[in-house]
C-alpha atoms as a PDB file:
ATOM      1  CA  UNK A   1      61.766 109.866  74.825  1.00  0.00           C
ATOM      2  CA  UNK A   2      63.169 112.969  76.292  1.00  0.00           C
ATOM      3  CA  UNK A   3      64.671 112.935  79.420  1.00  0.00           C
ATOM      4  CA  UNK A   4      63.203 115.746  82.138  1.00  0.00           C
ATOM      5  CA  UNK A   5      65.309 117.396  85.353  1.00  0.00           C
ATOM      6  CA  UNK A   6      63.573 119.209  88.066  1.00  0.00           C
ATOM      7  CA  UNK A   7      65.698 121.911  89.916  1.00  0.00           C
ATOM      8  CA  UNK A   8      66.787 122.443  93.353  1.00  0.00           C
ATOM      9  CA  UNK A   9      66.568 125.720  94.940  1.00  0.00           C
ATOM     10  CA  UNK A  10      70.323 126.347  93.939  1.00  0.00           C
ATOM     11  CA  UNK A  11      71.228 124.942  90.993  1.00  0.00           C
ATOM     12  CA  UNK A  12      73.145 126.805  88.296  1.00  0.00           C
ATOM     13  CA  UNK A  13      73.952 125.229  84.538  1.00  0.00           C
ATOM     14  CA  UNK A  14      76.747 123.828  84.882  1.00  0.00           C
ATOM     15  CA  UNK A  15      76.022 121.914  87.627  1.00  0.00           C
ATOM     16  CA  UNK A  16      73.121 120.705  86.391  1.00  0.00           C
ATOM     17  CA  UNK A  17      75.187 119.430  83.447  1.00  0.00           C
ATOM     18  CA  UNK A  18      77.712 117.865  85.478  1.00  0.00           C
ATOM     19  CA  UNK A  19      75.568 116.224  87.342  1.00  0.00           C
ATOM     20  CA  UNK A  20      72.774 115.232  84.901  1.00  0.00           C
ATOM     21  CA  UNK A  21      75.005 114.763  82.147  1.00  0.00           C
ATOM     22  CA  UNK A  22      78.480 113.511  83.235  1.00  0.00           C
ATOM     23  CA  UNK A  23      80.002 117.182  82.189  1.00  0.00           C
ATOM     24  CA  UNK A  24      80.085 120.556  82.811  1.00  0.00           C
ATOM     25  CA  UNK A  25      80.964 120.792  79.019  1.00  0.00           C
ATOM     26  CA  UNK A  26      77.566 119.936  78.136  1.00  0.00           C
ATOM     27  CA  UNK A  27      76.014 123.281  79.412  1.00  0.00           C
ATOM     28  CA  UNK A  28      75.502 124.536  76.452  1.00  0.00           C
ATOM     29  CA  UNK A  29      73.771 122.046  75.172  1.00  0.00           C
ATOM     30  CA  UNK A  30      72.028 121.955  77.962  1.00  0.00           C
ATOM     31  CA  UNK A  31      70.995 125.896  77.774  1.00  0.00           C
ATOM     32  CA  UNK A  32      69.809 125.362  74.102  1.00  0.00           C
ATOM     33  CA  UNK A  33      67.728 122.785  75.112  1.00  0.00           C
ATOM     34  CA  UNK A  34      65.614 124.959  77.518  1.00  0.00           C
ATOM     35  CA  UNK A  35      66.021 128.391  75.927  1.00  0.00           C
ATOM     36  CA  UNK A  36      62.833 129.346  77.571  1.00  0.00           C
ATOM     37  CA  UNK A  37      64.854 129.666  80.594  1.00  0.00           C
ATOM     38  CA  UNK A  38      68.044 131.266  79.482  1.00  0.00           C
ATOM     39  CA  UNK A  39      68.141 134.165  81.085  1.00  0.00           C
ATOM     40  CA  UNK A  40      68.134 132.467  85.010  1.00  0.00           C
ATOM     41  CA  UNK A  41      71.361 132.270  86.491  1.00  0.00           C
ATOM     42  CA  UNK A  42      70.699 130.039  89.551  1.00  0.00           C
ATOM     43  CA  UNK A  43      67.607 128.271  89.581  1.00  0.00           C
ATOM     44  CA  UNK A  44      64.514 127.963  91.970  1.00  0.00           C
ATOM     45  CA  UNK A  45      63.320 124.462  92.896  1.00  0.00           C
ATOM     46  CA  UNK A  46      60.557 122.892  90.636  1.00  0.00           C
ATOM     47  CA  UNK A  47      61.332 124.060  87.463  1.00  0.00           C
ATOM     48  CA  UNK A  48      61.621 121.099  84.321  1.00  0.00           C
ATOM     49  CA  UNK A  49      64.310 121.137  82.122  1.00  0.00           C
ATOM     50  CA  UNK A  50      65.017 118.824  78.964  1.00  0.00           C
ATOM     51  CA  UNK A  51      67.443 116.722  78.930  1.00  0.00           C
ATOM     52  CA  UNK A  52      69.062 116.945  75.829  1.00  0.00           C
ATOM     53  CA  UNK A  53      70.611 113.459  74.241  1.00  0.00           C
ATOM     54  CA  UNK A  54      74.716 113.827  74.269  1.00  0.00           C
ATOM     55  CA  UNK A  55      77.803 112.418  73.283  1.00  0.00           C
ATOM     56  CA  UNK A  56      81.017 112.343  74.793  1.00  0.00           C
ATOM     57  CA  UNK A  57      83.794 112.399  71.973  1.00  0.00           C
ATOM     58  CA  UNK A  58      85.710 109.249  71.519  1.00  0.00           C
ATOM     59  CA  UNK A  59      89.022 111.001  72.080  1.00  0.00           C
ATOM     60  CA  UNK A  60      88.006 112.616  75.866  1.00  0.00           C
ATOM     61  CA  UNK A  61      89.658 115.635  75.299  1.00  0.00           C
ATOM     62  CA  UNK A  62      89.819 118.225  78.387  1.00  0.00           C
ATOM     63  CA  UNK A  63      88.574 121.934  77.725  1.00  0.00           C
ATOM     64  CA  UNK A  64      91.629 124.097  76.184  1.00  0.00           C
ATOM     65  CA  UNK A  65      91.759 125.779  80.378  1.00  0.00           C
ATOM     66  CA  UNK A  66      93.041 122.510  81.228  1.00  0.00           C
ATOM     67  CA  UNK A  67      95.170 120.804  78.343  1.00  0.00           C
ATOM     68  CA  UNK A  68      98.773 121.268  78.965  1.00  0.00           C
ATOM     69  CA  UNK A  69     100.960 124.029  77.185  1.00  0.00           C
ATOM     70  CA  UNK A  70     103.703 122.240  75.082  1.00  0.00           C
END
């Protein structure tokens, strides 16, 4: 069963994701997920949004902005 999320006057994506999902990474799974609403950039209160099932990776790997240079 899918999982639901109700906004706070506020919220943006990524936080959403972060906070719903453990990861800011997962905003674009997130986005897909909800396409309907797309095109808001920081949300109202009381709107639903799917949850979308994710996965973290095995390996944990950080985003490329914050992997070190070698």
């Amino acid at each position: 069963m899918a999982r639901s999320y109700v906004t706070v006057q506020g919220d943006m994506w990524d936080s959403i994701a972060h906070k719903q999902l453990g990861s800011a990474r997962h905003t674009g799974s997130l986005m897909l997920a909800n396409r309907q609403h797309r095109e808001i950039y920081i949300f109202p209160a009381g709107i639903v949004l799917t949850l979308p099932e994710v996965r973290e990776s095995a390996s944990g790997a950080l985003p490329p902005w914050k992997r070190r240079m070698e």
